[in-house]
C-alpha atoms as a PDB file:
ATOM      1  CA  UNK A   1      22.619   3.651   4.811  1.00  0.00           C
ATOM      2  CA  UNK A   2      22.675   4.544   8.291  1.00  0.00           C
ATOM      3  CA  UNK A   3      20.650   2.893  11.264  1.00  0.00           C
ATOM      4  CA  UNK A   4      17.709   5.488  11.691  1.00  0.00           C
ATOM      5  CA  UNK A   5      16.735   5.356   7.351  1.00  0.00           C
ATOM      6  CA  UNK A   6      17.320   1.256   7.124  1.00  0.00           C
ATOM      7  CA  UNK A   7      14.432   1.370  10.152  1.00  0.00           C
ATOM      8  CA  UNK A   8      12.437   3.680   8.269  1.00  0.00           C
ATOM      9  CA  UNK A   9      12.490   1.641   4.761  1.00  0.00           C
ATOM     10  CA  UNK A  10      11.668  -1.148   7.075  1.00  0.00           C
ATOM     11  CA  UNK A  11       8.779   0.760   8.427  1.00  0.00           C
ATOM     12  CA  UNK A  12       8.073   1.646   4.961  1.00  0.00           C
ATOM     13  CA  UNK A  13       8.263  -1.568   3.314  1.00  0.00           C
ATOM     14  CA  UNK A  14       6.239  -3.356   6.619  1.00  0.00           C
ATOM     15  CA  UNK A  15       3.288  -0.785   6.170  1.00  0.00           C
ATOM     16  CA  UNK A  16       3.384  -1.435   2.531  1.00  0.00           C
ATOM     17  CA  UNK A  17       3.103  -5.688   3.003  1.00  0.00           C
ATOM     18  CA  UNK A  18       0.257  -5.184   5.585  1.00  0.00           C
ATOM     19  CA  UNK A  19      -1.746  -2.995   3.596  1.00  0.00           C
ATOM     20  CA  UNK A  20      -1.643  -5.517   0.420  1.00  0.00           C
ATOM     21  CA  UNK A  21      -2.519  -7.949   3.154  1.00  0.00           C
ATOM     22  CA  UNK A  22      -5.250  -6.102   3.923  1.00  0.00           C
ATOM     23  CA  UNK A  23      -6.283  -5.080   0.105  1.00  0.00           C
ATOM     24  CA  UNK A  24      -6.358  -8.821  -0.221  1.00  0.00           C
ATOM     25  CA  UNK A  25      -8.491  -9.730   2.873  1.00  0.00           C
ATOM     26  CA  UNK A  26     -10.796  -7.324   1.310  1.00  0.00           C
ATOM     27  CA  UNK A  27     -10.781  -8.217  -2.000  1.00  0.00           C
ATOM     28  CA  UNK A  28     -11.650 -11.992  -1.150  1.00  0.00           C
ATOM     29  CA  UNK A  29     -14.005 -11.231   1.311  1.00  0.00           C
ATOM     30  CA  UNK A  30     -15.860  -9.232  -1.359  1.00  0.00           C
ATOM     31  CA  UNK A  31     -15.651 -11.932  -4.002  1.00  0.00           C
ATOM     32  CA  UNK A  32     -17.065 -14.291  -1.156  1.00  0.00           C
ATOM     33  CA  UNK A  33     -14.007 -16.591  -2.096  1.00  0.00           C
ATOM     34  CA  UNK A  34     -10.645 -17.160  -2.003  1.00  0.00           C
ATOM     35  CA  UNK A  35      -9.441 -18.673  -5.039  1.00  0.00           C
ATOM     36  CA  UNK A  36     -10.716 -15.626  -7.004  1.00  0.00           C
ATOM     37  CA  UNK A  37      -7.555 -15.035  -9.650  1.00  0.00           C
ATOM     38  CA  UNK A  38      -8.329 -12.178 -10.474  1.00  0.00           C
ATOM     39  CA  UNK A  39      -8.309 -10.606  -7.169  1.00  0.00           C
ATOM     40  CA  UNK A  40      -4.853 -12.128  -6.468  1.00  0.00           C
ATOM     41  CA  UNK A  41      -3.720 -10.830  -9.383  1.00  0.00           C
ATOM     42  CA  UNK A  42      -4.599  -7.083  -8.378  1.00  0.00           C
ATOM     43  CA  UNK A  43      -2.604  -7.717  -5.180  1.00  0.00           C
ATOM     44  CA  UNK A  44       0.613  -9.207  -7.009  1.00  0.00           C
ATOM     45  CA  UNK A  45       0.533  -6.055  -9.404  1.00  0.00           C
ATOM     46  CA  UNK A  46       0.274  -3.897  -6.359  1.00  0.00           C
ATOM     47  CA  UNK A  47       3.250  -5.553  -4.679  1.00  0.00           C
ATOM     48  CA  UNK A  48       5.182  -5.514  -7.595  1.00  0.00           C
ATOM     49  CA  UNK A  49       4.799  -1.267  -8.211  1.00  0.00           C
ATOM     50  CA  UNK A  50       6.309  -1.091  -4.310  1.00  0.00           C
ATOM     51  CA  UNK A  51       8.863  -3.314  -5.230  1.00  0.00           C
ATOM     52  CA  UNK A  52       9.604  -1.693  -8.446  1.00  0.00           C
ATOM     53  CA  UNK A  53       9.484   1.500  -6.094  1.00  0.00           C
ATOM     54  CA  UNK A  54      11.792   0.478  -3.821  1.00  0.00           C
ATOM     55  CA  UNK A  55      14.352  -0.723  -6.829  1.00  0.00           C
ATOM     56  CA  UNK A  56      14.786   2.579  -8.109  1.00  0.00           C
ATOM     57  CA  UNK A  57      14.491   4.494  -4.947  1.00  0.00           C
ATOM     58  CA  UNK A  58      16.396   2.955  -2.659  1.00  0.00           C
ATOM     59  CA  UNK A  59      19.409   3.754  -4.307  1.00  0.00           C
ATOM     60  CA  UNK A  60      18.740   7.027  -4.813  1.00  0.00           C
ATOM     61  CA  UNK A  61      16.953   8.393  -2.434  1.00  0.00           C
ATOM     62  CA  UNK A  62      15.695   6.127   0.895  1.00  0.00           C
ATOM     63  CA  UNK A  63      14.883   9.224   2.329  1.00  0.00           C
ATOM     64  CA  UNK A  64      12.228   9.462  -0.291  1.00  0.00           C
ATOM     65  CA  UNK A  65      10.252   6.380   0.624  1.00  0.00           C
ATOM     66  CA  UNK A  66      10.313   7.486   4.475  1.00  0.00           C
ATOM     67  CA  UNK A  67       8.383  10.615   3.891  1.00  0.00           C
ATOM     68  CA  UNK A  68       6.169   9.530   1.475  1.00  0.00           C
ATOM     69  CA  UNK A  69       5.159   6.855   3.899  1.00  0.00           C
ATOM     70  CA  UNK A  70       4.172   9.185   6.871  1.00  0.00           C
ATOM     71  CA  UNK A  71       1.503  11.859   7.323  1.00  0.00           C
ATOM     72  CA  UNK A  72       1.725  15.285   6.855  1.00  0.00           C
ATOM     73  CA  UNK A  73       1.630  17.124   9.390  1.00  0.00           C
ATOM     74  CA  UNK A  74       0.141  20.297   7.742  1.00  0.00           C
ATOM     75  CA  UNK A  75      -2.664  18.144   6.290  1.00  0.00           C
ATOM     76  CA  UNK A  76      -6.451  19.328   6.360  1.00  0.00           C
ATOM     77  CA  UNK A  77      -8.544  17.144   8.861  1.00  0.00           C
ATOM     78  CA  UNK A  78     -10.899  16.467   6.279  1.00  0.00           C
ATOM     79  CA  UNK A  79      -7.758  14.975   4.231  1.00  0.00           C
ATOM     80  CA  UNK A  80      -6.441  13.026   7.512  1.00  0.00           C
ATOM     81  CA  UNK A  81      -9.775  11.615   7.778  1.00  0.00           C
ATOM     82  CA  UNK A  82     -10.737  11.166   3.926  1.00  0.00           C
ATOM     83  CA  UNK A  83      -7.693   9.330   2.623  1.00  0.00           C
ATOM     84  CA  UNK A  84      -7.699   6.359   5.178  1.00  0.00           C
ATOM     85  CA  UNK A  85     -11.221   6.041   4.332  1.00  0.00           C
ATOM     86  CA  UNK A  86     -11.203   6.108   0.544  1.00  0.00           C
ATOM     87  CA  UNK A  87      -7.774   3.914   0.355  1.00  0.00           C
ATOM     88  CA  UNK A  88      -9.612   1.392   2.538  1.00  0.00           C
ATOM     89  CA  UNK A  89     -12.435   1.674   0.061  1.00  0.00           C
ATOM     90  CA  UNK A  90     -10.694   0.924  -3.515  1.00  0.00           C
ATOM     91  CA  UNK A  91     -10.120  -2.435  -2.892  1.00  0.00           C
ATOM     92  CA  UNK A  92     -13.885  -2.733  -2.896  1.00  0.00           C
ATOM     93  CA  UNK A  93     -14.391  -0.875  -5.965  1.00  0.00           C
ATOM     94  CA  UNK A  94     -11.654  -2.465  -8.022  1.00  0.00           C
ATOM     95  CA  UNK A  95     -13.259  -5.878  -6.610  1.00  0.00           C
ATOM     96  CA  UNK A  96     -16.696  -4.965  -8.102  1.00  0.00           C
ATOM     97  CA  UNK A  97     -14.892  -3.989 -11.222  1.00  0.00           C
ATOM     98  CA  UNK A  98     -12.561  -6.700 -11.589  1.00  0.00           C
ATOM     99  CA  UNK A  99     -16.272  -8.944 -11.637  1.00  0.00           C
END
């Protein structure tokens, strides 16, 4: 793998950790608690999809995980807007449903 796709599967893999950080903060500050298992458990299942992502990927194709992980460029300004917004929102959603 050369320099410039190992730095973007770190990219990848460092905007994938903060988000689930973030899904988490979210999630618990929802719930009003921390200790909420079921919350925690959401996040560990997320993890584990990028991880099982990156398993099968990574020796395939890095170059996949780079582009999936960046905007498009061609993308509708309603879309650029719309997606950060509604990705920010599930957590939210899945915390209400999740009880």
């Amino acid at each position: 793998m050369d320099q410039q796709t190992r730095k973007g599967v770190i990219s990848w893999a460092i905007k994938g950790v903060l988000f689930k950080a973030f899904v988490g903060v979210v999630l618990m500050v929802s719930a009003g608690r921390w200790d909420w298992l079921a919350g925690w458990l959401y996040v560990g299942i997320f993890l584990a999809f990028d991880a099982a992502t990156a398993i099968v990927a990574l020796p395939r194709d890095p170059q996949l995980l780079i582009e999936r992980s960046r905007s498009n460029p061609d993308a509708k300004d309603w879309d650029k807007i719309l997606m950060p917004v509604a990705s920010g929102l599930l957590p939210l959603f899945v915390g209400s449903w999740l009880g």
